[in-house]
N, C-alpha and C. Protein backbone atom coordinates (compact mmCIF):
# COMPACT_ATOMS: atom_id res chain seq x y z
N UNK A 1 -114.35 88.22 -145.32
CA UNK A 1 -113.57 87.58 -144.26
C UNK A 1 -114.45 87.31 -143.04
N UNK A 2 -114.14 86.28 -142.17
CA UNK A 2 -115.32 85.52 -141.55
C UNK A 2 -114.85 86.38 -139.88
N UNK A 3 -115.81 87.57 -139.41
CA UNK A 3 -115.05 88.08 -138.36
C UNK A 3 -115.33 87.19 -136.98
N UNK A 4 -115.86 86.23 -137.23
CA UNK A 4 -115.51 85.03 -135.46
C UNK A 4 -113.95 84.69 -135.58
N UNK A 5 -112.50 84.91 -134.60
CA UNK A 5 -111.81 84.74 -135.20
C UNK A 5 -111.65 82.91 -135.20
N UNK A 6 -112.88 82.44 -134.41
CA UNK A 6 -112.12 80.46 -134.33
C UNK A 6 -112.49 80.02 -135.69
N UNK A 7 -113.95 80.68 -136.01
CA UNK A 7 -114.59 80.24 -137.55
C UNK A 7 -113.47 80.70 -138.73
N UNK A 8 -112.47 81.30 -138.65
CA UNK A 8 -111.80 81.92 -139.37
C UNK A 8 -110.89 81.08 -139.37
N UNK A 9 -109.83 80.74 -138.19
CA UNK A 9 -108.93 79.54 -137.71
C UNK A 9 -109.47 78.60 -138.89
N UNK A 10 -110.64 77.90 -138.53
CA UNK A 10 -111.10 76.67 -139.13
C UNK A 10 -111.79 76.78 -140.39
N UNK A 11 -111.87 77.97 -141.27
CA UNK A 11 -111.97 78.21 -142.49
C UNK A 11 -110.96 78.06 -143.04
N UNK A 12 -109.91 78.98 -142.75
CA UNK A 12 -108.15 78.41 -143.13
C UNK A 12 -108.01 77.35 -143.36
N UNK A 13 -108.03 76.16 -142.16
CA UNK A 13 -107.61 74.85 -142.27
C UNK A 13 -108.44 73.94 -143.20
N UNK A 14 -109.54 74.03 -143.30
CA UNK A 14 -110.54 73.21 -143.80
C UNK A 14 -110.31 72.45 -145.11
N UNK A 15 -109.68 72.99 -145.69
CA UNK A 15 -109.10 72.40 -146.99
C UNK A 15 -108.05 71.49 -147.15
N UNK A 16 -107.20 71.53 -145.47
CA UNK A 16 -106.19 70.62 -145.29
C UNK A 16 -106.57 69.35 -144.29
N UNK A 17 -107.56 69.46 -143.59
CA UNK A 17 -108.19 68.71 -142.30
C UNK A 17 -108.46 67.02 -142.72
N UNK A 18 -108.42 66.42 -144.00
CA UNK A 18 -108.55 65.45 -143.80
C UNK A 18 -107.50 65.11 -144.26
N UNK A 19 -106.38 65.58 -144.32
CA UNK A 19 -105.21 65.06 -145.03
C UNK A 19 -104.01 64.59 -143.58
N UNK A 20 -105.03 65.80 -142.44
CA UNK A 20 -104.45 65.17 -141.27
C UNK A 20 -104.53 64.13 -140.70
N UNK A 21 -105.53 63.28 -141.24
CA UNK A 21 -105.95 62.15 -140.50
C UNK A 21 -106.04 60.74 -141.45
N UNK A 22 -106.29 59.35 -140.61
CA UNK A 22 -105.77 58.42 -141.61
C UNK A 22 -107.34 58.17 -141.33
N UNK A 23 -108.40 58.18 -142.28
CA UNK A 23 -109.92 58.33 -142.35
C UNK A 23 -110.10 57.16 -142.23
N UNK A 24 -109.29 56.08 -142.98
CA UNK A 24 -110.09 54.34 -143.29
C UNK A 24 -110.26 53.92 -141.18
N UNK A 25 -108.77 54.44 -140.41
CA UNK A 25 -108.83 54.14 -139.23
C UNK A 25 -110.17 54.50 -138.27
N UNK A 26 -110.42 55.80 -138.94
CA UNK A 26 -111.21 56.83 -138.15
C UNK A 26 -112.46 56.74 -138.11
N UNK A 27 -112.89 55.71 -139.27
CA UNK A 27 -114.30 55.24 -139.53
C UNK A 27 -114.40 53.82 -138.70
N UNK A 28 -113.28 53.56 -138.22
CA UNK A 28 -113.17 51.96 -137.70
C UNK A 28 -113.46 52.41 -136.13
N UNK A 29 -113.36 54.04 -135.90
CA UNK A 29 -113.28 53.49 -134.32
C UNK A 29 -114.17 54.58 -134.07
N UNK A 30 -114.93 55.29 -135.02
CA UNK A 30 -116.11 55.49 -134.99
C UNK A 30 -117.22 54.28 -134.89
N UNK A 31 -117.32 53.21 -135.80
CA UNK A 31 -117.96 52.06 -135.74
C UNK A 31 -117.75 51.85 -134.18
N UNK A 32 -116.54 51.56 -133.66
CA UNK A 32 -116.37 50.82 -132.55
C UNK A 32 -117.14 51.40 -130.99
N UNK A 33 -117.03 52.54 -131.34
CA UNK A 33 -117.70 54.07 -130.85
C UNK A 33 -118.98 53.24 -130.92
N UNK A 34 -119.78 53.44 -131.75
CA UNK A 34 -121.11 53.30 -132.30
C UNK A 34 -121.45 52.19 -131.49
N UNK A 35 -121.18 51.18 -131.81
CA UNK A 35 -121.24 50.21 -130.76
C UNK A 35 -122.01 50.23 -129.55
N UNK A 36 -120.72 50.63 -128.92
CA UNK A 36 -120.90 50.87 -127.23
C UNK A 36 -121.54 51.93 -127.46
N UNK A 37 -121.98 52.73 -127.76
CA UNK A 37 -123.09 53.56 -127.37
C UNK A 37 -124.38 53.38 -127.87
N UNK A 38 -124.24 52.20 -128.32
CA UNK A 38 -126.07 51.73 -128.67
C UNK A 38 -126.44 52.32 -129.95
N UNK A 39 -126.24 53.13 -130.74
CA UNK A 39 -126.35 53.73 -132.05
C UNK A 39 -128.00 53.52 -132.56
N UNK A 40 -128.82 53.56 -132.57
CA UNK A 40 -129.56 52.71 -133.31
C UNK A 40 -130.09 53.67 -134.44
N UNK A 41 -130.28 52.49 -135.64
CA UNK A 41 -130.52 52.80 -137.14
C UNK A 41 -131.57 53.86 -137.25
N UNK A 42 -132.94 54.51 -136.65
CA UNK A 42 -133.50 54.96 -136.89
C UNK A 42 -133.71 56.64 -135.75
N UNK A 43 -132.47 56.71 -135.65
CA UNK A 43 -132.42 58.04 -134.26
C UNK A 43 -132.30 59.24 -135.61
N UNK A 44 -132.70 60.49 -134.82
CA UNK A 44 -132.14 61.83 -135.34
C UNK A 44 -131.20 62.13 -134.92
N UNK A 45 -129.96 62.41 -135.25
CA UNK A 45 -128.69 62.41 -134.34
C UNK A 45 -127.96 64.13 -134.81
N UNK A 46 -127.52 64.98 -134.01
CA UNK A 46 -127.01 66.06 -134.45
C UNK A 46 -125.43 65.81 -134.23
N UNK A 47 -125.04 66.29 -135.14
CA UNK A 47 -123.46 66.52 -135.13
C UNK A 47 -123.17 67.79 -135.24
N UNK A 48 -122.51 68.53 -133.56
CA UNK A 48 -122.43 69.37 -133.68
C UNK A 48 -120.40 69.88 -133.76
N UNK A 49 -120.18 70.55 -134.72
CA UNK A 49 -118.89 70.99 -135.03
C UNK A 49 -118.57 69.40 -136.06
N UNK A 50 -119.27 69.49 -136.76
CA UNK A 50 -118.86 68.30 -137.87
C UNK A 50 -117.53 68.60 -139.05
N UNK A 51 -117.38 69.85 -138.83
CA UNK A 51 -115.99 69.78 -140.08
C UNK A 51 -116.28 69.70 -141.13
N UNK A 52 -115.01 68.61 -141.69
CA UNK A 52 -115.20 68.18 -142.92
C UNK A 52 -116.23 66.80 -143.22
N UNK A 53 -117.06 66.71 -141.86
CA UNK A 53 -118.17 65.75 -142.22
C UNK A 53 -117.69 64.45 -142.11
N UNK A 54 -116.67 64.32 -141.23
CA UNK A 54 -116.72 62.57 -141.32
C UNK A 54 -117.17 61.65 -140.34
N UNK A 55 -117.35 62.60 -139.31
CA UNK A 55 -118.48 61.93 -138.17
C UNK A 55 -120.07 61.99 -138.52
N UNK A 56 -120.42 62.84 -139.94
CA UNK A 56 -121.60 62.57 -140.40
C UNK A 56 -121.74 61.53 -141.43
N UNK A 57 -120.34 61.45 -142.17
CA UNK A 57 -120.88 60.44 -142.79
C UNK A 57 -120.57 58.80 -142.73
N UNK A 58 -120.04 58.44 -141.05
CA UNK A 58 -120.05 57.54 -140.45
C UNK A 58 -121.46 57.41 -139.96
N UNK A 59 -122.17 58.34 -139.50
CA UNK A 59 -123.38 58.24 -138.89
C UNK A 59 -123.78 57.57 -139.90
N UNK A 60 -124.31 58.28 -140.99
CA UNK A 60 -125.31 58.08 -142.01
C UNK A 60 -124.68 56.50 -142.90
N UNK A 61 -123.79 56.18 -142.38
CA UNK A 61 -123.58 54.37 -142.91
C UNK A 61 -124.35 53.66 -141.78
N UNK A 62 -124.53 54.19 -140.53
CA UNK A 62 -125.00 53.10 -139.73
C UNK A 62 -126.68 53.90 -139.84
N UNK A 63 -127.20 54.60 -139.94
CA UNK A 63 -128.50 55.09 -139.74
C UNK A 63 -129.45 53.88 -140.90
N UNK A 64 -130.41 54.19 -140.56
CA UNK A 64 -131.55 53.54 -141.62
C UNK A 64 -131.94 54.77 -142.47
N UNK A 65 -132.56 54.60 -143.69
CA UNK A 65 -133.31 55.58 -144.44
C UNK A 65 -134.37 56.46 -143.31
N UNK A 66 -134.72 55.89 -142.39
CA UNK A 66 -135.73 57.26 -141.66
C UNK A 66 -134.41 57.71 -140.48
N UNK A 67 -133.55 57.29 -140.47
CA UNK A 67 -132.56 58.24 -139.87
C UNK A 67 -132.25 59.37 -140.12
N UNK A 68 -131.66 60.24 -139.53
CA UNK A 68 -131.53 61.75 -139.91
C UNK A 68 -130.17 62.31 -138.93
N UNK A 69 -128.79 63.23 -139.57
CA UNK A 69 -128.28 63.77 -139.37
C UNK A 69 -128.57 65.58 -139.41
N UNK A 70 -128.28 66.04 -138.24
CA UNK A 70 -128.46 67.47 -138.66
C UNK A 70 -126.80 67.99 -138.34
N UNK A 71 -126.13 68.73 -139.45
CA UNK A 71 -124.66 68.84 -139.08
C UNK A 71 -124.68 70.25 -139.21
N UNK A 72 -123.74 70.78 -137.57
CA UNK A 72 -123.35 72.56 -137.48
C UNK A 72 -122.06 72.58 -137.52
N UNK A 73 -121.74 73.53 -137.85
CA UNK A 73 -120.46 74.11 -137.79
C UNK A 73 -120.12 75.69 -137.80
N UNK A 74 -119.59 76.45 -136.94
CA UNK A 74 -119.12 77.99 -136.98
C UNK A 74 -118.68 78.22 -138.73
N UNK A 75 -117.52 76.65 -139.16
CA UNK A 75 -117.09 77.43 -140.18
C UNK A 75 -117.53 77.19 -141.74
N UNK A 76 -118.05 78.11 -142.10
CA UNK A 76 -118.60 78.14 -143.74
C UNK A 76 -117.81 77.26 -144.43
N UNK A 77 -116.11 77.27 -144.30
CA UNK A 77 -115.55 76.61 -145.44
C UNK A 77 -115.73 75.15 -144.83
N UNK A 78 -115.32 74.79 -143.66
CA UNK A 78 -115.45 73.47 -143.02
C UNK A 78 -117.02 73.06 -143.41
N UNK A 79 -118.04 73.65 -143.58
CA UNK A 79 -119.51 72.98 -144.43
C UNK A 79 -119.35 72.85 -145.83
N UNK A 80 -118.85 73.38 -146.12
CA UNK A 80 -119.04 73.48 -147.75
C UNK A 80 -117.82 72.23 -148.59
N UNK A 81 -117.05 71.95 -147.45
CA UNK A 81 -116.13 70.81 -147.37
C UNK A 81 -117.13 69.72 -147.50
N UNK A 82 -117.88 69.20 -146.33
CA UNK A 82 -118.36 68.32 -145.64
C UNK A 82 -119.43 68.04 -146.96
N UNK A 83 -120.59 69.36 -147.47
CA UNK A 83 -121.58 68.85 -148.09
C UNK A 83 -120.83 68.48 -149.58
N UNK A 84 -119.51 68.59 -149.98
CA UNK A 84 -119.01 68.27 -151.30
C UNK A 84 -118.83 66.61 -150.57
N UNK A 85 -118.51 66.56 -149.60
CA UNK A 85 -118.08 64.71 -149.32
C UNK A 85 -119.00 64.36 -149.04
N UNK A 86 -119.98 64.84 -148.25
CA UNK A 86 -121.18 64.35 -147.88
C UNK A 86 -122.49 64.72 -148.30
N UNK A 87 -122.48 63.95 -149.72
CA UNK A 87 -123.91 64.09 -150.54
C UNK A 87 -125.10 62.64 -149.97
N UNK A 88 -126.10 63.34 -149.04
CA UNK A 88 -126.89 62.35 -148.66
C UNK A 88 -128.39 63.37 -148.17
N UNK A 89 -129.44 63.07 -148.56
CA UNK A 89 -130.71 63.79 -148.52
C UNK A 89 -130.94 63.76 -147.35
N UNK A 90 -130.56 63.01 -146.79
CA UNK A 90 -130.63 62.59 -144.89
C UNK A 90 -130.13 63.78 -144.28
N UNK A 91 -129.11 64.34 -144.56
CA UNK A 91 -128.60 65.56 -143.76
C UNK A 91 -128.88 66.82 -143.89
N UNK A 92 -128.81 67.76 -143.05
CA UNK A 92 -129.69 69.01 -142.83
C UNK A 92 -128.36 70.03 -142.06
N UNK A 93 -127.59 70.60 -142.54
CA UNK A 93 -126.03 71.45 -142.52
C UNK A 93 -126.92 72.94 -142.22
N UNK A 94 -126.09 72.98 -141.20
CA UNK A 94 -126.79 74.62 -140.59
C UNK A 94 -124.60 74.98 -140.48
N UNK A 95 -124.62 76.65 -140.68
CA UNK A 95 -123.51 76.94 -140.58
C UNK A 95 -123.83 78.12 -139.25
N UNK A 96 -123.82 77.62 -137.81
CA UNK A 96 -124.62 78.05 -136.51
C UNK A 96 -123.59 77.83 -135.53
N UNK A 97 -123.74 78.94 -134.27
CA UNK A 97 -123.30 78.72 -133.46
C UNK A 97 -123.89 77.92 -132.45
N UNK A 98 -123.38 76.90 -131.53
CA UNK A 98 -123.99 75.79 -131.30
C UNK A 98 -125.08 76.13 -130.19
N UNK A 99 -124.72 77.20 -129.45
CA UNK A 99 -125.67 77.67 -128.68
C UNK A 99 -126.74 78.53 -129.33
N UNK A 100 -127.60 78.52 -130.58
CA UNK A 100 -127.99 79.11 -131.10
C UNK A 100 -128.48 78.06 -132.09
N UNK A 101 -129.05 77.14 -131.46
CA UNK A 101 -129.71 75.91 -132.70
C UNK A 101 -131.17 75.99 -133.46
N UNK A 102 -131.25 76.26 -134.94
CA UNK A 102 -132.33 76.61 -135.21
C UNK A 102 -133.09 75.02 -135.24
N UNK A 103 -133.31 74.49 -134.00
CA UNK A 103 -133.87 73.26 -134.16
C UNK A 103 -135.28 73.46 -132.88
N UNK A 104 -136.48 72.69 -133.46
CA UNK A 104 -137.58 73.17 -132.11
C UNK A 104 -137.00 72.22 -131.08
N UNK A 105 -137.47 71.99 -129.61
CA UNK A 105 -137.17 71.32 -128.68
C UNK A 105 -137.58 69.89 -129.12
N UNK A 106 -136.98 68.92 -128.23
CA UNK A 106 -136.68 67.81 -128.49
C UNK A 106 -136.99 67.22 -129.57
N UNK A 107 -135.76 67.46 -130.71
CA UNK A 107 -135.79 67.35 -131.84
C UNK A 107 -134.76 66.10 -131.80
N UNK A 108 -133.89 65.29 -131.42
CA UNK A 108 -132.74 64.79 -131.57
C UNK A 108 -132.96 63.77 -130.55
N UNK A 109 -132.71 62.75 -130.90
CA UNK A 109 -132.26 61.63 -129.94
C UNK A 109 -131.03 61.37 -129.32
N UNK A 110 -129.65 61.81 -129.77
CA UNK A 110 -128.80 61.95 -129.75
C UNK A 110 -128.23 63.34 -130.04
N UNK A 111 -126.72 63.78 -129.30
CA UNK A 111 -125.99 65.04 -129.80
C UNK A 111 -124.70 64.26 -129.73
N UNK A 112 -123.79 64.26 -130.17
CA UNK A 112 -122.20 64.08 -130.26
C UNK A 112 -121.70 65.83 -130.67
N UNK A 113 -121.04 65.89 -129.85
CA UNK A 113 -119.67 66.84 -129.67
C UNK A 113 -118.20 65.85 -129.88
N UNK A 114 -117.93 65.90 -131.36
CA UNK A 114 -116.35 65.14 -131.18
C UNK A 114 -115.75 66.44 -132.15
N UNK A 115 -114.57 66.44 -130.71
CA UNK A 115 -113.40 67.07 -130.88
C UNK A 115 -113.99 68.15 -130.85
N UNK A 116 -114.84 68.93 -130.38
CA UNK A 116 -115.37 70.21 -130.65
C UNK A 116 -115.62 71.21 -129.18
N UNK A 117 -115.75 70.41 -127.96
CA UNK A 117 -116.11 70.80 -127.07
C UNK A 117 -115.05 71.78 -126.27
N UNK A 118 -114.18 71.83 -126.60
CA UNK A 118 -112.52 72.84 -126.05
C UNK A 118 -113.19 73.91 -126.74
N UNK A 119 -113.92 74.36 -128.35
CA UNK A 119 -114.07 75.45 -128.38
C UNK A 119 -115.20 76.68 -128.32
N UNK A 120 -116.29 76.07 -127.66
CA UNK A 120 -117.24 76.11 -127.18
C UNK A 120 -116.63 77.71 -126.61
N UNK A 121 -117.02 78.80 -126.61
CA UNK A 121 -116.81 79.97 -126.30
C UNK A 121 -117.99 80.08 -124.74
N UNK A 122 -118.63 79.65 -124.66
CA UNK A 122 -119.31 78.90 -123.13
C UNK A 122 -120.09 77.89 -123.33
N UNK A 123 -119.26 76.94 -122.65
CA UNK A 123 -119.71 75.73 -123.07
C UNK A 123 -120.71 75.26 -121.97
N UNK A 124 -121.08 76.33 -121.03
CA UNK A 124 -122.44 76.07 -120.54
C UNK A 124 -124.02 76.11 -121.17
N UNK A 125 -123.70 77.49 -121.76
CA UNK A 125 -124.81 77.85 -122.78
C UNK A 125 -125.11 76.74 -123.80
N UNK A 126 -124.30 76.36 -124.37
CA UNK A 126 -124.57 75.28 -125.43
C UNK A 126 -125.24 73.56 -124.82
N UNK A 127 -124.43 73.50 -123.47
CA UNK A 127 -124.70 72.05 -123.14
C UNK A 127 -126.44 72.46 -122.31
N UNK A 128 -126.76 73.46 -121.97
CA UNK A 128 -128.24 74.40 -121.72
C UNK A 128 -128.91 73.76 -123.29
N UNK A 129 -128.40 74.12 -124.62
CA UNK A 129 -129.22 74.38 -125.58
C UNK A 129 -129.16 72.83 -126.08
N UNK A 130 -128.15 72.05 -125.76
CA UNK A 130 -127.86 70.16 -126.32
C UNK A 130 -129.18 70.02 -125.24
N UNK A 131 -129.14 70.12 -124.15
CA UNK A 131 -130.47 69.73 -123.40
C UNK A 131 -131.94 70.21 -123.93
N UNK A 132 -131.86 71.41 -124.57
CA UNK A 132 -133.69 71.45 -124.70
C UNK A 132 -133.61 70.59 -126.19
N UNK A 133 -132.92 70.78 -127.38
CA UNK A 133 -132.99 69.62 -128.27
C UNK A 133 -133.42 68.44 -128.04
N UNK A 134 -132.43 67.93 -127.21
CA UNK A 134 -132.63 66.28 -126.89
C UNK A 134 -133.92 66.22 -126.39
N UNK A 135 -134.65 65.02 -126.87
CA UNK A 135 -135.78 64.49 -126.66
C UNK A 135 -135.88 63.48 -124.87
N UNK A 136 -136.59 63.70 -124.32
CA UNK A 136 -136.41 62.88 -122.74
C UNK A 136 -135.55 61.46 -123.28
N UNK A 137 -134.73 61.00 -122.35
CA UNK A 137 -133.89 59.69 -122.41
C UNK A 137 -132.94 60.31 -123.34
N UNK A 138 -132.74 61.06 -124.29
CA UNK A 138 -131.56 61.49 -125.38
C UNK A 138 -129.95 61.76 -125.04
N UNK A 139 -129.50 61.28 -125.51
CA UNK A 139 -127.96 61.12 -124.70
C UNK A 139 -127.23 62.16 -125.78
N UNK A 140 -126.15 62.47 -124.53
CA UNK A 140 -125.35 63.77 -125.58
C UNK A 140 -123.56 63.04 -124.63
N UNK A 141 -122.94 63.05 -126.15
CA UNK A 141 -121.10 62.63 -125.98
C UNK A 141 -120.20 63.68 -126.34
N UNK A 142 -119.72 63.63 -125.37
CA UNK A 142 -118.49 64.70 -125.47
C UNK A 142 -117.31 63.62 -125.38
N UNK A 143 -116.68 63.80 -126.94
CA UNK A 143 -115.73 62.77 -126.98
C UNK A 143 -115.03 63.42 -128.43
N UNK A 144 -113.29 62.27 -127.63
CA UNK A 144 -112.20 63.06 -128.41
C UNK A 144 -111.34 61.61 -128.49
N UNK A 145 -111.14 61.18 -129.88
CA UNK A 145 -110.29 59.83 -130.21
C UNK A 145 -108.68 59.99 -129.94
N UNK A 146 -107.83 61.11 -129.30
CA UNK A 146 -106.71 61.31 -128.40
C UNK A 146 -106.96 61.78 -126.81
N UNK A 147 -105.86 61.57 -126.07
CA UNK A 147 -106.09 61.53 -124.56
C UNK A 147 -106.13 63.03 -124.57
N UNK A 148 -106.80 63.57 -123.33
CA UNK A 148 -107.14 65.04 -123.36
C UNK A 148 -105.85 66.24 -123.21
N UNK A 149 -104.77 65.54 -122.96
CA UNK A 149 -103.18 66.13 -122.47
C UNK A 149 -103.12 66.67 -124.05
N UNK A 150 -103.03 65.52 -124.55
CA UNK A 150 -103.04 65.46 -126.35
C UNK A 150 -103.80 67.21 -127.15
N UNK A 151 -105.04 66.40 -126.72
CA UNK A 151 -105.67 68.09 -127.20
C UNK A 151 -105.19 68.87 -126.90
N UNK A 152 -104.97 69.74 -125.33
CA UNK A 152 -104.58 70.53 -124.69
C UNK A 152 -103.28 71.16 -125.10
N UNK A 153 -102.52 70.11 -125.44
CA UNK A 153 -100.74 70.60 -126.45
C UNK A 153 -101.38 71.19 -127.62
N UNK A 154 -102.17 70.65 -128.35
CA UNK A 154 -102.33 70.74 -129.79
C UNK A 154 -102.73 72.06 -129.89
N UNK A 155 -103.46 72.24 -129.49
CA UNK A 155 -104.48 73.99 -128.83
C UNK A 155 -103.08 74.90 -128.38
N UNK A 156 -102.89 75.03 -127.74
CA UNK A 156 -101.30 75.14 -127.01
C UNK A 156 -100.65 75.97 -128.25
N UNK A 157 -100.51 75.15 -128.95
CA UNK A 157 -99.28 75.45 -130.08
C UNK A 157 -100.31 75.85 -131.44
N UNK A 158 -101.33 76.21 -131.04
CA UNK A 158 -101.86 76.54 -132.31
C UNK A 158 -101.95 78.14 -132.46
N UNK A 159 -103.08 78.50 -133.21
CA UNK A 159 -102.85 79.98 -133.58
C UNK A 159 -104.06 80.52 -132.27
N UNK A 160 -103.75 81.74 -132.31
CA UNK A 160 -103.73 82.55 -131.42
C UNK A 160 -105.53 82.83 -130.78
N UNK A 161 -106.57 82.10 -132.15
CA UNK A 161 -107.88 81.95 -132.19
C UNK A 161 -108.24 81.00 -130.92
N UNK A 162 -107.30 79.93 -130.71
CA UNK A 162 -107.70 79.13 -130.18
C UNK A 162 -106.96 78.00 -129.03
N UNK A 163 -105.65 78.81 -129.09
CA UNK A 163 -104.57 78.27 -128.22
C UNK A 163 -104.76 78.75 -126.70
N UNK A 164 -105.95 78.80 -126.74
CA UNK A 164 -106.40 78.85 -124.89
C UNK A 164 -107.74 77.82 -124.65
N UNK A 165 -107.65 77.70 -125.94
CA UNK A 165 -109.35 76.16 -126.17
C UNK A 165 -108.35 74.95 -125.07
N UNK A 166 -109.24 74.68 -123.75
CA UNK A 166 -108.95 73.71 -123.19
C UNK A 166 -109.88 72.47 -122.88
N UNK A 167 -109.30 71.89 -123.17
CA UNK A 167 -110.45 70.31 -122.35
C UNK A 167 -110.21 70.39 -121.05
N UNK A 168 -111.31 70.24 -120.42
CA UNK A 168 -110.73 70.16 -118.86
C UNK A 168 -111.15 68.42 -118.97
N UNK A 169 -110.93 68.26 -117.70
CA UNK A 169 -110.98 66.89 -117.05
C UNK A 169 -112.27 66.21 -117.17
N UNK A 170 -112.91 65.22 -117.35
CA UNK A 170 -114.09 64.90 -117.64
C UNK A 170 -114.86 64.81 -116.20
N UNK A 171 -114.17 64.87 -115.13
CA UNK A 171 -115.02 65.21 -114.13
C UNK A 171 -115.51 66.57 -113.71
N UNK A 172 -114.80 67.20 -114.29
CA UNK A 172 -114.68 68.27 -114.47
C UNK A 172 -115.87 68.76 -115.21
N UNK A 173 -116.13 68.27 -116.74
CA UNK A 173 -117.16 68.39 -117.29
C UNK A 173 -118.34 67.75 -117.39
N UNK A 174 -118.42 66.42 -116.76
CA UNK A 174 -119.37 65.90 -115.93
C UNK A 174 -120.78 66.58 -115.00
N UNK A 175 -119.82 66.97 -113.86
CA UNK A 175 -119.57 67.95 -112.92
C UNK A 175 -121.32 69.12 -113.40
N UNK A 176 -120.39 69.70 -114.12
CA UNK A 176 -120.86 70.94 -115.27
C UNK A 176 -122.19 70.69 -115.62
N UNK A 177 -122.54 69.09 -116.28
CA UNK A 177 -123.76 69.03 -117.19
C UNK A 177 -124.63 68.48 -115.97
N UNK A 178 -124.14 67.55 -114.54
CA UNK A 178 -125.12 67.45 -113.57
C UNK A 178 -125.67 68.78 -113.16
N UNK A 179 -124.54 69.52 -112.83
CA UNK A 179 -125.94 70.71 -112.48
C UNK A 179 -126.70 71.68 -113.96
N UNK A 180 -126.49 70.93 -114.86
CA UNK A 180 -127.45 71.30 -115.66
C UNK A 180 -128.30 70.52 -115.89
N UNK A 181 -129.07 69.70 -115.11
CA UNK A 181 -129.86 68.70 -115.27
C UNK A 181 -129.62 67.42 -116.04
N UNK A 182 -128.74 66.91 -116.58
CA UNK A 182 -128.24 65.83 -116.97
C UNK A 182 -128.32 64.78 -115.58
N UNK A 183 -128.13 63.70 -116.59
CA UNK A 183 -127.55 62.33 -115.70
C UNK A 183 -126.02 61.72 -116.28
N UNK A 184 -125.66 61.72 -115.78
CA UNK A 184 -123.98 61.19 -116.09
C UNK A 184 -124.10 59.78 -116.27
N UNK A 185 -123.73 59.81 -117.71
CA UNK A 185 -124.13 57.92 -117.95
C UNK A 185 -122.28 57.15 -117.68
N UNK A 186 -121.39 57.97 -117.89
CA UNK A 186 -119.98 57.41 -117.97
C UNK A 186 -119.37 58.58 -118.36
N UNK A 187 -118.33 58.31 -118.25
CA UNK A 187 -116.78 59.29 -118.59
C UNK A 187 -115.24 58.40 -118.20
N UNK A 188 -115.31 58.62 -119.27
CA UNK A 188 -113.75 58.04 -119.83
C UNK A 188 -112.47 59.55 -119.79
N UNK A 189 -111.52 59.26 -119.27
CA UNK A 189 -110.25 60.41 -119.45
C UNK A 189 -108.58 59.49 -119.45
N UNK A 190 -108.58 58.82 -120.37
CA UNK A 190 -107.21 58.08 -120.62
C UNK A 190 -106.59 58.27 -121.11
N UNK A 191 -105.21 57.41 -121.24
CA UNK A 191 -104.44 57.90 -122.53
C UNK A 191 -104.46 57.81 -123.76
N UNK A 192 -105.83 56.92 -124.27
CA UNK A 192 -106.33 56.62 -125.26
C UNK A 192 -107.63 57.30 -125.86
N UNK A 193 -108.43 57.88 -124.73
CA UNK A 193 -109.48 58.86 -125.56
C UNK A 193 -110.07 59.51 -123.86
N UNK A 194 -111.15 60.17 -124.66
CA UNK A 194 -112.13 61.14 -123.70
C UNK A 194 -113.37 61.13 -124.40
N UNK A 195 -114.24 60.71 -123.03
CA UNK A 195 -115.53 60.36 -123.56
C UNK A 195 -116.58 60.34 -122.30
N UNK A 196 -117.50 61.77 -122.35
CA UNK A 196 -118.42 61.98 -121.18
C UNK A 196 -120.03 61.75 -122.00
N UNK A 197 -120.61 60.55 -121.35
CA UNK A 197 -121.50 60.74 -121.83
C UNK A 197 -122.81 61.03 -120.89
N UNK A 198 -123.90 62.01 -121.19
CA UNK A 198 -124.92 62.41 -120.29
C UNK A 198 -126.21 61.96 -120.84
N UNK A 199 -127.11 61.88 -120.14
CA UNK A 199 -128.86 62.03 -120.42
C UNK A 199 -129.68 63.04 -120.31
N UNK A 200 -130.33 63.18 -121.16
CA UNK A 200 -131.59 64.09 -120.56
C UNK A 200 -132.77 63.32 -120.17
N UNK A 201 -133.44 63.62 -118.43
CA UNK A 201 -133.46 62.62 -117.95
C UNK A 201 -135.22 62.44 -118.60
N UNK A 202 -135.80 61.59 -118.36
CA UNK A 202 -136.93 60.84 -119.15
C UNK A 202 -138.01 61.79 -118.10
N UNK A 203 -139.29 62.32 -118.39
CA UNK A 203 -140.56 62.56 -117.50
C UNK A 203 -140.90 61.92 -116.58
């Protein structure tokens, strides 16, 4: 039995997690995502709290062959999900706590946090450890495809692991990653999504 009790939460669920969601949509506004954030085909990109892997294996449709995903997750069953859907030599599945990345420094061109950043047990330490990864200029997204009220209920009414996991306000978490040396490229907080995105700033 997995004694973290959120990795435990999300070992439970893991077997039901994509049945929650309508995936053909979810890959459409990932693309749309991708987009506006410049994506490009040949980045190392980490996905951290990837699940059942479907923000990795949206990545890895838009990456090129020298592209590279590295995907974490607290929960064992939520990886072992992801690498049965997501068979691709490109990816590199650590089952890690995010502040605790067995990756050397600026390893990543990119970090995405989707839907993951409410459970961040200090989500200072980790956005500390998304910064020595990222390579100078490397952008890191903290982003959630429902409005943050949305999350905040959902957490709310969940089990007892994690029904105090809050999103705060994106200025809020903004805020947070400037005085951790970031640059604040945008932040979005609507009724349609949440989306902070930062830099690590260039030499």
């Amino acid at each position: 039995m997995n004694g973290n009790p959120r990795a435990a939460f999300f070992d439970a669920i893991a077997d039901k997690w994509d049945g929650w969601e309508c995936l053909t949509a979810l890959r459409q506004k990932f693309a749309t995502g991708f987009d506006a954030m410049g994506l490009n085909p040949d980045e190392t990109v980490l996905d951290v709290g990837c699940g059942t892997g479907n923000l990795t294996g949206a990545l890895l449709a838009r990456l090129s062959a020298s592209g590279r995903v590295v995907a974490v997750d607290i929960s064992p069953r939520m990886i072992e999900v992801a690498r049965d859907k997501v068979r691709d030599e490109r990816v590199e599945w650590h089952t890690v706590d995010a502040s605790r990345l067995p990756l050397s420094a600026e390893h990543c061109d990119r970090v995405f946090c989707f839907s993951v950043w409410p459970h961040f047990e200090d989500p200072g330490a980790a956005a500390i450890e998304f910064r020595r990864v990222l390579k100078p200029g490397g952008q890191l997204h903290i982003w959630h495809l429902i409005p943050r009220a949305r999350v905040n209920e959902i957490h709310a009414t969940a089990s007892a692991a994690v029904n105090k996991d809050r999103l705060p306000p994106a200025e809020e978490t903004a805020a947070m990653l400037s005085r951790l040396g970031f640059e604040i490229a945008s932040l979005a907080d609507t009724a349609e999504h949440y989306l902070v995105t930062a830099i690590k700033p260039s030499r």
